[in-house]
PDB file of N, CA and C in Angstrom:
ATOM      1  N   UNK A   1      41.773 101.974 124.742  1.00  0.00           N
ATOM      2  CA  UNK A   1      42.556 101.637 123.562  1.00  0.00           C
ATOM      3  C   UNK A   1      42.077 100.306 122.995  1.00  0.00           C
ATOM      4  N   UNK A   2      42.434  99.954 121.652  1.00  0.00           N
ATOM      5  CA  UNK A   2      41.730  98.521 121.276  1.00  0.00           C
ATOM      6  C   UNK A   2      42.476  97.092 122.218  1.00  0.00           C
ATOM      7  N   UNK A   3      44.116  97.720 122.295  1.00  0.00           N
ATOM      8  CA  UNK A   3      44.311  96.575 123.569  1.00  0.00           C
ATOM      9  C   UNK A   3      43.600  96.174 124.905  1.00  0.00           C
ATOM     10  N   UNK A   4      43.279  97.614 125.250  1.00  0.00           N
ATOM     11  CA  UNK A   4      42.048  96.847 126.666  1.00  0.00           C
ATOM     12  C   UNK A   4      40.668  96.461 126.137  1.00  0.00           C
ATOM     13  N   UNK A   5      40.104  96.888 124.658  1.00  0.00           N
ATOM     14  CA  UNK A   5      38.727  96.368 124.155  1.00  0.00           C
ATOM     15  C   UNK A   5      39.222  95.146 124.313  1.00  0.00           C
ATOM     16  N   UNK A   6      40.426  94.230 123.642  1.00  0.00           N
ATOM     17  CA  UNK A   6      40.216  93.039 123.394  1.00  0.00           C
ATOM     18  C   UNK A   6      40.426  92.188 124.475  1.00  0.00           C
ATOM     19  N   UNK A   7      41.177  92.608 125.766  1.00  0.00           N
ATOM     20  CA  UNK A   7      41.231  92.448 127.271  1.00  0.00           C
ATOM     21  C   UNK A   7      39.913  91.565 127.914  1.00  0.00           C
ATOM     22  N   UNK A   8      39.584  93.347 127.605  1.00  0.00           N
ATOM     23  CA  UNK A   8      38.431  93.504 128.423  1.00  0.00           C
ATOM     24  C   UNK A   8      37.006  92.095 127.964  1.00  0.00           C
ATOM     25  N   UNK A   9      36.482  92.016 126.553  1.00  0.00           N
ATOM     26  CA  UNK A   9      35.999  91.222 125.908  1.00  0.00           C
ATOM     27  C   UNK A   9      36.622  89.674 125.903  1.00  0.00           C
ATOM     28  N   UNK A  10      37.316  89.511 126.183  1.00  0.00           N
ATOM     29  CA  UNK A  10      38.276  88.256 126.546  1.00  0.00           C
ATOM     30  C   UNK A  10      37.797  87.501 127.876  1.00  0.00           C
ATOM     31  N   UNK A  11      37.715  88.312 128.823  1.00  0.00           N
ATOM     32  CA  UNK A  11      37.255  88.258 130.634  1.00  0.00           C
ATOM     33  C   UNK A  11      35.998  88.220 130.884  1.00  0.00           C
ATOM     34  N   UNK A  12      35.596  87.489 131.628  1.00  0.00           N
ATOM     35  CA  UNK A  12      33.870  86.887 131.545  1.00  0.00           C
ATOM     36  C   UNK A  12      33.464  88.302 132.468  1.00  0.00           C
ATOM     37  N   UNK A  13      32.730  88.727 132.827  1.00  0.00           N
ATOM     38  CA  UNK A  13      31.514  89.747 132.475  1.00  0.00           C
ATOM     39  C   UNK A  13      31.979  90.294 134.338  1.00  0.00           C
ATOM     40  N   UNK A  14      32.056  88.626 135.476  1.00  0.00           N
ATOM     41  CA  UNK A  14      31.968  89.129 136.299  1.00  0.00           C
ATOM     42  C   UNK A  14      33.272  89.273 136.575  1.00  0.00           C
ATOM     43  N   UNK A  15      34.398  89.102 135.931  1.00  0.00           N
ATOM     44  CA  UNK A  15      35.652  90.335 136.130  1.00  0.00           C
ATOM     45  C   UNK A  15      35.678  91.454 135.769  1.00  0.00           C
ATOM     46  N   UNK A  16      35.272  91.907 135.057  1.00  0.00           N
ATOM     47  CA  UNK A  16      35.088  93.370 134.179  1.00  0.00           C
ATOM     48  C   UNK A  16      34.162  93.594 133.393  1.00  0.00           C
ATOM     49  N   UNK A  17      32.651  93.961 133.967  1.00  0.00           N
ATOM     50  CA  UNK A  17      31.801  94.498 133.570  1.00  0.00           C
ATOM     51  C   UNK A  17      31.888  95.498 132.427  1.00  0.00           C
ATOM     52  N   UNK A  18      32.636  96.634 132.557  1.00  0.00           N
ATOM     53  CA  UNK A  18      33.055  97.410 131.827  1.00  0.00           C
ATOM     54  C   UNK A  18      34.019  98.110 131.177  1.00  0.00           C
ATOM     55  N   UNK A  19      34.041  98.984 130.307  1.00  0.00           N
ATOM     56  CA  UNK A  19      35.231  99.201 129.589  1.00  0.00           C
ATOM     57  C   UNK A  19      34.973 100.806 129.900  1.00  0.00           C
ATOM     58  N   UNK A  20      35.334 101.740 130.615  1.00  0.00           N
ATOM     59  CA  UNK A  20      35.867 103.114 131.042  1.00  0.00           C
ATOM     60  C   UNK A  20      36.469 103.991 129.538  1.00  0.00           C
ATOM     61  N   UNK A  21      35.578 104.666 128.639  1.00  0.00           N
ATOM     62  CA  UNK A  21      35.566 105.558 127.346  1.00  0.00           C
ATOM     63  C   UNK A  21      36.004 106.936 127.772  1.00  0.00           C
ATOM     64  N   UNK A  22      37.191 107.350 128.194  1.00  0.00           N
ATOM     65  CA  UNK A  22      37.028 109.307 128.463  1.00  0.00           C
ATOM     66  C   UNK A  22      36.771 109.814 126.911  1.00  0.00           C
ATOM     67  N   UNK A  23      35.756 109.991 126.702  1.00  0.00           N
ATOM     68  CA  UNK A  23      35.737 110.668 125.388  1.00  0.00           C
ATOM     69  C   UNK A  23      36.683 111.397 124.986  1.00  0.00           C
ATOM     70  N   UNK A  24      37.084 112.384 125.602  1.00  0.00           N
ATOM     71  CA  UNK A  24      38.521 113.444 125.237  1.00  0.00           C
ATOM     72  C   UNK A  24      39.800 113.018 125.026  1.00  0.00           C
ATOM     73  N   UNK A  25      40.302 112.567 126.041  1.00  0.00           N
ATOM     74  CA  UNK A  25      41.607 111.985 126.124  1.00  0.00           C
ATOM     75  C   UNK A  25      41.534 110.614 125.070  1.00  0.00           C
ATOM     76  N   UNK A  26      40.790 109.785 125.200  1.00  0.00           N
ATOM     77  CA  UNK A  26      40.799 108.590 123.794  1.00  0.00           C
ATOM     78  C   UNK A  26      40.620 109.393 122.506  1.00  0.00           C
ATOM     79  N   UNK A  27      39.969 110.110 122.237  1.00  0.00           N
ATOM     80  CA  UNK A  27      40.508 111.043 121.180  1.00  0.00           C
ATOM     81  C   UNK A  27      41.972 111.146 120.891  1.00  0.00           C
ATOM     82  N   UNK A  28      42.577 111.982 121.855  1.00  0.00           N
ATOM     83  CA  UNK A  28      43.873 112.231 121.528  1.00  0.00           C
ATOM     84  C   UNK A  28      45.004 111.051 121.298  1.00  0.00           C
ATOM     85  N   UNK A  29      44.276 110.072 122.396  1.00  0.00           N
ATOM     86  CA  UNK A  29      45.673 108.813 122.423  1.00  0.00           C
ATOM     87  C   UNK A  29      45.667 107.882 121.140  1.00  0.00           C
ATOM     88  N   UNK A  30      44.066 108.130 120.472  1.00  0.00           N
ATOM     89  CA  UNK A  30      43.881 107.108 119.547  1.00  0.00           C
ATOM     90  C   UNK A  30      44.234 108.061 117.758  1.00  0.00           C
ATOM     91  N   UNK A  31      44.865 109.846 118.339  1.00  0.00           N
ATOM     92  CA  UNK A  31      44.824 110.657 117.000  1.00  0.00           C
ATOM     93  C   UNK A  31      45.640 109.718 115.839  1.00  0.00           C
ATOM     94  N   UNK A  32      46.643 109.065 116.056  1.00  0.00           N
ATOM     95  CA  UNK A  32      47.270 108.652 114.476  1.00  0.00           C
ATOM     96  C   UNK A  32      47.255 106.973 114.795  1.00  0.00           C
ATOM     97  N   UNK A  33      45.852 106.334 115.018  1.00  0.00           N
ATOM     98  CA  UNK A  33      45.292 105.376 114.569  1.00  0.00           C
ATOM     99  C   UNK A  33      44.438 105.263 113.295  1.00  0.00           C
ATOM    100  N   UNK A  34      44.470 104.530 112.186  1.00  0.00           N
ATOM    101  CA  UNK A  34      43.863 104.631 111.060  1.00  0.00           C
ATOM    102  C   UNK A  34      42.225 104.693 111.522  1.00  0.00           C
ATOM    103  N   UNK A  35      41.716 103.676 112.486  1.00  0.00           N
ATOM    104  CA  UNK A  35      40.487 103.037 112.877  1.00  0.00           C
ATOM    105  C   UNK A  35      40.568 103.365 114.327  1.00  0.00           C
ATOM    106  N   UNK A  36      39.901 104.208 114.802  1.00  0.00           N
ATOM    107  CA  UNK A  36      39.648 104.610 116.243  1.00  0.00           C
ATOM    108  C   UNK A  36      38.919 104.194 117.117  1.00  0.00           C
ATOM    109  N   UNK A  37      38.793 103.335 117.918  1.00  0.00           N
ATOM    110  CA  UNK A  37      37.523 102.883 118.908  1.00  0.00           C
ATOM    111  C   UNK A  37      36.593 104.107 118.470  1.00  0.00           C
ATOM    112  N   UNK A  38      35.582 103.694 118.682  1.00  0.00           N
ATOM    113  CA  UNK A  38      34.127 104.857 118.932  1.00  0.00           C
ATOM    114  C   UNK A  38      33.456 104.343 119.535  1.00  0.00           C
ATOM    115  N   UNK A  39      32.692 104.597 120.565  1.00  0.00           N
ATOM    116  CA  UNK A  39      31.359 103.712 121.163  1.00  0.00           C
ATOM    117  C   UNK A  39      30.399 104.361 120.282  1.00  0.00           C
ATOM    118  N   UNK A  40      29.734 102.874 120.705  1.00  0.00           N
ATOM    119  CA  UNK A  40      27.917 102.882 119.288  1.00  0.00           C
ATOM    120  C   UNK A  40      27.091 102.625 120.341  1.00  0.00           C
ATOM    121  N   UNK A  41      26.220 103.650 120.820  1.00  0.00           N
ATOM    122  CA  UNK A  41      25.154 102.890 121.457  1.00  0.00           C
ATOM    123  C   UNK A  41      25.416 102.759 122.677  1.00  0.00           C
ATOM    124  N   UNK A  42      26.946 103.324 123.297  1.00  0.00           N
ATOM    125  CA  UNK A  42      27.288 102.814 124.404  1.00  0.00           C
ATOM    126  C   UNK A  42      28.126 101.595 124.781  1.00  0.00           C
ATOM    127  N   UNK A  43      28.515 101.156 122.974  1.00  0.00           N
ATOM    128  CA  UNK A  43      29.286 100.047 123.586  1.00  0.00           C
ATOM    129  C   UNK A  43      30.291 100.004 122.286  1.00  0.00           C
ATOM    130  N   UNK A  44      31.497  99.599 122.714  1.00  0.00           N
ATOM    131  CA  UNK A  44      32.884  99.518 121.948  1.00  0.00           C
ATOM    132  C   UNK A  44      33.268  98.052 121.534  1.00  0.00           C
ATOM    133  N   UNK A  45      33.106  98.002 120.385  1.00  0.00           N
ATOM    134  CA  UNK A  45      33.531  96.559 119.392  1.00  0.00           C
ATOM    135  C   UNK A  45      35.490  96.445 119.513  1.00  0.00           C
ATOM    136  N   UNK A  46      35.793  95.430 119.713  1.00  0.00           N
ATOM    137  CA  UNK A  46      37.340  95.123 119.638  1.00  0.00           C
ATOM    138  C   UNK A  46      37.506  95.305 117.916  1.00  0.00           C
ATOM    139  N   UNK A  47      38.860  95.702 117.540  1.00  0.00           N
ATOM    140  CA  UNK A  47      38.826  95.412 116.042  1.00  0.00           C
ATOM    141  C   UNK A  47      39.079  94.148 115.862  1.00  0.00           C
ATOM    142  N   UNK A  48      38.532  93.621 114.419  1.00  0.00           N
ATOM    143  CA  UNK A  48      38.939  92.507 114.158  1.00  0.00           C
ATOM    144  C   UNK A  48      39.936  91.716 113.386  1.00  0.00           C
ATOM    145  N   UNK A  49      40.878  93.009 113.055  1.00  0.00           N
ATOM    146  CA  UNK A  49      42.270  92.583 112.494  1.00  0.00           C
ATOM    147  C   UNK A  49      43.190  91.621 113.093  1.00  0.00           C
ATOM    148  N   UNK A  50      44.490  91.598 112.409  1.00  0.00           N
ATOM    149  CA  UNK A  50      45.137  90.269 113.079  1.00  0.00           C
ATOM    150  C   UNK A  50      46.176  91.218 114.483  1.00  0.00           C
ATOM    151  N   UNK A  51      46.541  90.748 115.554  1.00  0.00           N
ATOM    152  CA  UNK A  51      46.708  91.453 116.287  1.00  0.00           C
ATOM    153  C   UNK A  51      46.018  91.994 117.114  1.00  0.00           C
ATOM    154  N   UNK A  52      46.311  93.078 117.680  1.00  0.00           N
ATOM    155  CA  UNK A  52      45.894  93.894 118.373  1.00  0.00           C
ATOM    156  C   UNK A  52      44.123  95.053 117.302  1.00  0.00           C
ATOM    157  N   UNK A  53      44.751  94.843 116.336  1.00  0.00           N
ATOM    158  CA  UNK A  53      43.991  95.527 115.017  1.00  0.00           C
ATOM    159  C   UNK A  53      44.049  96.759 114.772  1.00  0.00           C
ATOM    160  N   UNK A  54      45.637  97.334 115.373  1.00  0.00           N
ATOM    161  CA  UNK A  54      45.405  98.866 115.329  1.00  0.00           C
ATOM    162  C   UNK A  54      46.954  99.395 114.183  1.00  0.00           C
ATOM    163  N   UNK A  55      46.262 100.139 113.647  1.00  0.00           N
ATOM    164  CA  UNK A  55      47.233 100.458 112.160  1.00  0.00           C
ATOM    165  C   UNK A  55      47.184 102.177 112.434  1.00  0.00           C
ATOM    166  N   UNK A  56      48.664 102.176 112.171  1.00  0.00           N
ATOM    167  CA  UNK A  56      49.031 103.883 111.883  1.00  0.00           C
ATOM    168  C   UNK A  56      48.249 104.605 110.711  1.00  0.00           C
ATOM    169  N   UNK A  57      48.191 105.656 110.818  1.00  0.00           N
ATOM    170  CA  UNK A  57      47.540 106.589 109.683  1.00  0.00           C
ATOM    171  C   UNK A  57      48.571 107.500 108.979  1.00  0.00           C
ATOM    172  N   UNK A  58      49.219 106.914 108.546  1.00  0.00           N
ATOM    173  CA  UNK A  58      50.502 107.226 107.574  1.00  0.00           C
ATOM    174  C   UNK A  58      50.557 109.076 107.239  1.00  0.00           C
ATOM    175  N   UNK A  59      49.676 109.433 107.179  1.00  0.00           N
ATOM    176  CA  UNK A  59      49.676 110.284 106.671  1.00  0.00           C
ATOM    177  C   UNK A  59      49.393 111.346 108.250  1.00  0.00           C
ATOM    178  N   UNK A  60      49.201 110.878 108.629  1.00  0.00           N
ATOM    179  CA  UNK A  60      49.113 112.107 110.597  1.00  0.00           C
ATOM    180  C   UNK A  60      50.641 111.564 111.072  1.00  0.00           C
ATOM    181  N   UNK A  61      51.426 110.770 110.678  1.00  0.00           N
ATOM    182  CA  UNK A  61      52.168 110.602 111.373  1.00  0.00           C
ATOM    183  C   UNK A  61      53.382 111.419 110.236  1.00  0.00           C
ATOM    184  N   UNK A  62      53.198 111.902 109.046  1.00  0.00           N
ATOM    185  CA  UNK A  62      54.399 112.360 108.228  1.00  0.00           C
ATOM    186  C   UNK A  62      54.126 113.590 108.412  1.00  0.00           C
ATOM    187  N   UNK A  63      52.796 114.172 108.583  1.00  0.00           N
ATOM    188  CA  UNK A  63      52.714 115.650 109.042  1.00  0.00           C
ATOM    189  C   UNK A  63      53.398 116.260 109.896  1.00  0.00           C
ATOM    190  N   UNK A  64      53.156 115.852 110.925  1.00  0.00           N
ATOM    191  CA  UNK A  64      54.445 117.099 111.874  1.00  0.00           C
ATOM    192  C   UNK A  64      53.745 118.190 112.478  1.00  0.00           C
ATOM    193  N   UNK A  65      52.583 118.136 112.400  1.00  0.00           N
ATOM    194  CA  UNK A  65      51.828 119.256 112.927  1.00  0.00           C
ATOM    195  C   UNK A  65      51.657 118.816 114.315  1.00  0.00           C
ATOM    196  N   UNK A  66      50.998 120.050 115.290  1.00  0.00           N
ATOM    197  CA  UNK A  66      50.704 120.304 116.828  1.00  0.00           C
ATOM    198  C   UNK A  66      49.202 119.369 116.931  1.00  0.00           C
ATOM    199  N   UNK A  67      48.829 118.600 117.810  1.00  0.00           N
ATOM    200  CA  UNK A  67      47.937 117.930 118.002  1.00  0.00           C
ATOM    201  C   UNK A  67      47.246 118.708 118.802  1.00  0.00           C
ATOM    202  N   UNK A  68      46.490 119.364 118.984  1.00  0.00           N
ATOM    203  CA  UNK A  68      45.525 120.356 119.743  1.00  0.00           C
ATOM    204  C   UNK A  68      43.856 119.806 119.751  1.00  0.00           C
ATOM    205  N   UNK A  69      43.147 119.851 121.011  1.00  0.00           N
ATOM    206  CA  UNK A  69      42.084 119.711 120.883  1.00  0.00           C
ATOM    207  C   UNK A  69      41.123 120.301 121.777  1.00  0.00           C
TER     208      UNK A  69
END
């Protein structure tokens, strides 16, 4: 989630080498985030909004539909 990107990036290298991506399941947890983590290359940027940097997607959240994947 972008809360453990910014965690994780916070903590010098030899506490937490890495940041753990399940491709599938971060899919689903991140579905009605406007801006979704993605790894590039293998590696995941924190957002740089104020906060945490993570904003609803107004429009997945008024739908009402089944989240299936």
């Amino acid at each position: 989630t972008p809360a453990t990107a910014h965690l994780i990036a916070a903590w010098p290298e030899t506490t937490c080498p890495l940041l753990e991506y399940l491709v599938k399941w971060n899919e689903i947890h991140q579905f009605f985030l406007a801006n979704p983590l993605k790894p590039i290359n293998g590696y995941v940027t924190p957002p740089s909004g104020p906060g945490m940097g993570m904003d609803l997607d107004e429009g997945k959240v008024e739908s009402r539909r089944e989240v299936t994947f």
